[in-house]
C-alpha atoms as a PDB file:
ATOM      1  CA  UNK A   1       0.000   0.000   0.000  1.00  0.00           C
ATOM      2  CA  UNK A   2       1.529   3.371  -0.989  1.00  0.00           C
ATOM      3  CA  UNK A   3       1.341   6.284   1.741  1.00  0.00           C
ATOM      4  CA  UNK A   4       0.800   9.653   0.233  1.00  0.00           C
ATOM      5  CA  UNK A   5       2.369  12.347   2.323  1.00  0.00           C
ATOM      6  CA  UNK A   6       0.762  14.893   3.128  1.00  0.00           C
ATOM      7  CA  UNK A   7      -3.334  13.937   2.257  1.00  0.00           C
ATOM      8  CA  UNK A   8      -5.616  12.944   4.623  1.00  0.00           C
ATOM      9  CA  UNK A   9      -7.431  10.233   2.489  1.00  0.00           C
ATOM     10  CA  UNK A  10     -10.419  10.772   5.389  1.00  0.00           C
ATOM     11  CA  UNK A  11     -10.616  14.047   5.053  1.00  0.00           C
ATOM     12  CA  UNK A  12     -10.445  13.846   1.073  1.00  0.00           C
ATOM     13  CA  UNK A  13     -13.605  11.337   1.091  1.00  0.00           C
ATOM     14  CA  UNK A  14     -15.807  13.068   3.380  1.00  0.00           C
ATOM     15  CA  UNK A  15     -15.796  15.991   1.501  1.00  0.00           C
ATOM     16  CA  UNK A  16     -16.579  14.293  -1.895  1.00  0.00           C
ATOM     17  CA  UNK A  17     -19.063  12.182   0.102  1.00  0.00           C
ATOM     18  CA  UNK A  18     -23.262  13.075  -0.883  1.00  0.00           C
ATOM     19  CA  UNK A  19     -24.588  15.154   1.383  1.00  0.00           C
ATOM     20  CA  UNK A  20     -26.855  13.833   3.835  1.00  0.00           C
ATOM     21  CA  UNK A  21     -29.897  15.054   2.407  1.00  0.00           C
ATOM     22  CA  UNK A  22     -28.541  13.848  -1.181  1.00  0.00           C
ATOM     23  CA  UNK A  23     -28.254  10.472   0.623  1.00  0.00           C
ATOM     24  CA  UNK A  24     -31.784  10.693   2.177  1.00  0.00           C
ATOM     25  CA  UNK A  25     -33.299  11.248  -1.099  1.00  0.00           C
ATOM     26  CA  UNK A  26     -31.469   8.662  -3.124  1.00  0.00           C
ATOM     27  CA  UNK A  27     -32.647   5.764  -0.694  1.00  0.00           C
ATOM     28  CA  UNK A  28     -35.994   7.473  -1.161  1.00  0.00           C
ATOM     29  CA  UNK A  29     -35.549   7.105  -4.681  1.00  0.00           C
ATOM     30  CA  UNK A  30     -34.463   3.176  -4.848  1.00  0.00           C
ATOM     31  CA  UNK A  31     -37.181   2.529  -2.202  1.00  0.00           C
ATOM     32  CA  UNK A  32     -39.878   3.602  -5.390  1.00  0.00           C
ATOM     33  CA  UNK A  33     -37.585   1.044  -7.722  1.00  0.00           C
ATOM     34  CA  UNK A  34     -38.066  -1.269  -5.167  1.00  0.00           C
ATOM     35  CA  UNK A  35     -41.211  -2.414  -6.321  1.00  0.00           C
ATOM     36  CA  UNK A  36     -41.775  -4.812  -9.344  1.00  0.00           C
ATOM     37  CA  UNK A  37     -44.768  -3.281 -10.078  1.00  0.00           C
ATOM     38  CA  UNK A  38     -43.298   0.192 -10.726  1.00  0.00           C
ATOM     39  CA  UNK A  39     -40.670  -1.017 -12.180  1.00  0.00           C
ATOM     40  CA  UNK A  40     -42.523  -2.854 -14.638  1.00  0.00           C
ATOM     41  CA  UNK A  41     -44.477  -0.084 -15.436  1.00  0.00           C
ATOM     42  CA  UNK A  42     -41.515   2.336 -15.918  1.00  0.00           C
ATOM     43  CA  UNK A  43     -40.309  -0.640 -18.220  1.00  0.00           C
ATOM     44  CA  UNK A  44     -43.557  -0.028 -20.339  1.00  0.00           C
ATOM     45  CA  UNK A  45     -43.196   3.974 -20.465  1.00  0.00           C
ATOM     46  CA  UNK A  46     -39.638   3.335 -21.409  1.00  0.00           C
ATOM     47  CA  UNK A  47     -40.831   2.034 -25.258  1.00  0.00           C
ATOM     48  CA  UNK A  48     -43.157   4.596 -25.230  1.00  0.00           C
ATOM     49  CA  UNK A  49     -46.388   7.048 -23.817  1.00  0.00           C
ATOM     50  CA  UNK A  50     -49.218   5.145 -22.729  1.00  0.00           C
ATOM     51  CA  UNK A  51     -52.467   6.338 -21.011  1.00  0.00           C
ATOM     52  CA  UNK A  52     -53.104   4.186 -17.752  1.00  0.00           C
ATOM     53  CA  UNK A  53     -55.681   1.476 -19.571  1.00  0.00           C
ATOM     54  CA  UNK A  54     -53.183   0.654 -21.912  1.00  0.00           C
ATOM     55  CA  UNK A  55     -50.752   0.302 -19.259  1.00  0.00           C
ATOM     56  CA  UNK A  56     -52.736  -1.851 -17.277  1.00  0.00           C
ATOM     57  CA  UNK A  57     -54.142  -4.047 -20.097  1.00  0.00           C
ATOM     58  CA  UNK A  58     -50.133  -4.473 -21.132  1.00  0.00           C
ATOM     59  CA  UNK A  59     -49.688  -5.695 -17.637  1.00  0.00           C
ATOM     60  CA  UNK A  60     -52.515  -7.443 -17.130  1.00  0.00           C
ATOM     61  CA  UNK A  61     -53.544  -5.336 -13.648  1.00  0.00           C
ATOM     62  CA  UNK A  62     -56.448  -3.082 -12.649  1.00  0.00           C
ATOM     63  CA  UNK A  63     -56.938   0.449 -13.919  1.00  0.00           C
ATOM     64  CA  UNK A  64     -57.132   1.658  -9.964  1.00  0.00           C
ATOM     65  CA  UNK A  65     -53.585  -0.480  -8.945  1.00  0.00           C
ATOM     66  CA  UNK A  66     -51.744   0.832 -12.520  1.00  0.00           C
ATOM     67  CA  UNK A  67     -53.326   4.567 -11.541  1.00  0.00           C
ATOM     68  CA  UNK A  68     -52.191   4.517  -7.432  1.00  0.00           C
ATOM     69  CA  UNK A  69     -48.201   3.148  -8.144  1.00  0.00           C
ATOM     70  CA  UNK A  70     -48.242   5.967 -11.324  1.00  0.00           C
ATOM     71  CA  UNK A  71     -49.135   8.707  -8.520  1.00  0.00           C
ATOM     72  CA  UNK A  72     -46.047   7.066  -6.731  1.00  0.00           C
ATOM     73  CA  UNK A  73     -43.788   7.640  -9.695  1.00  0.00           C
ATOM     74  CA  UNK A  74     -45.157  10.943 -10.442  1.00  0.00           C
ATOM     75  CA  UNK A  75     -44.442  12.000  -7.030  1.00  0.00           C
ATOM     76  CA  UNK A  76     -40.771  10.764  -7.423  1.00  0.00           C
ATOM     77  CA  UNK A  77     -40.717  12.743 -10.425  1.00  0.00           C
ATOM     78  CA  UNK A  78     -40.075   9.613 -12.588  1.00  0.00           C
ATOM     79  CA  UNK A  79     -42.907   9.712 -14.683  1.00  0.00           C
ATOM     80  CA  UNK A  80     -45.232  12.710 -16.507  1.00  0.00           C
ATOM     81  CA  UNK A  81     -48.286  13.035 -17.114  1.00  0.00           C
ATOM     82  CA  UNK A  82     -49.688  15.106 -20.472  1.00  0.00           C
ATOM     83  CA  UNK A  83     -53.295  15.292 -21.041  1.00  0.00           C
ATOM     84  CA  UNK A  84     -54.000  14.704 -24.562  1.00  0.00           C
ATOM     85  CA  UNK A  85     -57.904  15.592 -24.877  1.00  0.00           C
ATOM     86  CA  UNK A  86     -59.666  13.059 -22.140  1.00  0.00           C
ATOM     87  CA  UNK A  87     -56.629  11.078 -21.125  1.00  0.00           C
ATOM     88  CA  UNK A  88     -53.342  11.322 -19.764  1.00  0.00           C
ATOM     89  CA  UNK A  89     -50.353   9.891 -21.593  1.00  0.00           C
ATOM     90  CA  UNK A  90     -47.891   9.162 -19.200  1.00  0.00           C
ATOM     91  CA  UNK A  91     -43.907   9.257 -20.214  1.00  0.00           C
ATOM     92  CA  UNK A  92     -40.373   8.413 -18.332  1.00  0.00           C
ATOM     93  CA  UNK A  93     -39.990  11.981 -16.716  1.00  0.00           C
ATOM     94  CA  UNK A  94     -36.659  12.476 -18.276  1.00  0.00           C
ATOM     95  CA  UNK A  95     -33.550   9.796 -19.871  1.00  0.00           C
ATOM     96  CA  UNK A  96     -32.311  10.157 -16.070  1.00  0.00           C
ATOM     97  CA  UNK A  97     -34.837   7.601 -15.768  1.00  0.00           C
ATOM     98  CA  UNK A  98     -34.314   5.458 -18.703  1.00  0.00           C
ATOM     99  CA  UNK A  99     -30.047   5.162 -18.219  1.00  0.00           C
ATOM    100  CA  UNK A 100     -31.374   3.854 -14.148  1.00  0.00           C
ATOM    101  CA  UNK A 101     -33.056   1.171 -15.876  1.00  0.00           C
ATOM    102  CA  UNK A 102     -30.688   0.245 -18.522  1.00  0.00           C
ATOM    103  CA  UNK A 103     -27.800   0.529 -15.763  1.00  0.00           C
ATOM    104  CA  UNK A 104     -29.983  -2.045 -13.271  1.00  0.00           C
ATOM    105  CA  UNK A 105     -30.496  -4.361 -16.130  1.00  0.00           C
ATOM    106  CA  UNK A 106     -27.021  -4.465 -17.600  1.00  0.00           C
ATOM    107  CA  UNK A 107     -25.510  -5.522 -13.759  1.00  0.00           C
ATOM    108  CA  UNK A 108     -27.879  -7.884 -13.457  1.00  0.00           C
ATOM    109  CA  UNK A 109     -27.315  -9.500 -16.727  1.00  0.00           C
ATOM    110  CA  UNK A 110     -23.542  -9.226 -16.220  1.00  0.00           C
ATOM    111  CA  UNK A 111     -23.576 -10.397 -13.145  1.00  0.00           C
ATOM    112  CA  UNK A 112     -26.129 -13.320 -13.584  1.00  0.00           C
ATOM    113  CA  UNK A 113     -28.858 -14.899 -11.701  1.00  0.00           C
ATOM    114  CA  UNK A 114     -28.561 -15.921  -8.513  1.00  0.00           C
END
């Protein structure tokens, strides 16, 4: 192990640590990916905009159960909703949300099942 002189290696990770609301809200954030529900659905909005029947005929779930874990994602600002005449479509919020997925997938694949 080299020694560097002079650096406090402590010091030098504490400050480029999150802060600890950063770190709050993160955990807040993987709680909502938690679920296999909303990550299915964010799985759907990610090949397109779909207005919450659609959704839940695609996933074979209630209109009510699709429309309570979308206020969930809304509220985590991970989904939109645009009202296009009597619906809403509903969209990934941003690609922030997209490159989450694609990076959770890709580990698991690398890494394998379990």
């Amino acid at each position: 192990m080299t020694e560097n002189k002079g650096v406090d290696p402590i010091g030098s990770v504490n400050k480029a640590l999150p802060t600890e609301e950063e770190i709050y809200e993160l955990s807040e954030l993987y709680k909502v990916f938690g679920d296999s529900t909303r990550t299915k659905i964010l799985s759907c909005l990610g090949m397109g905009d779909f207005n919450v029947g659609q959704i839940a005929s695609m996933l074979e779930m209630s209109v009510s159960a699709v429309s309570h874990q979308l206020r969930v994602l809304r509220n985590a600002r991970l989904v939109k909703g645009i009202k296009a005449g009597k619906e809403v479509k509903y969209s990934l919020d941003d690609s922030h949300v997209a490159e989450i997925l694609e990076c959770g997938l890709e580990h698991i694949r690398h890494t394998g099942k379990r």
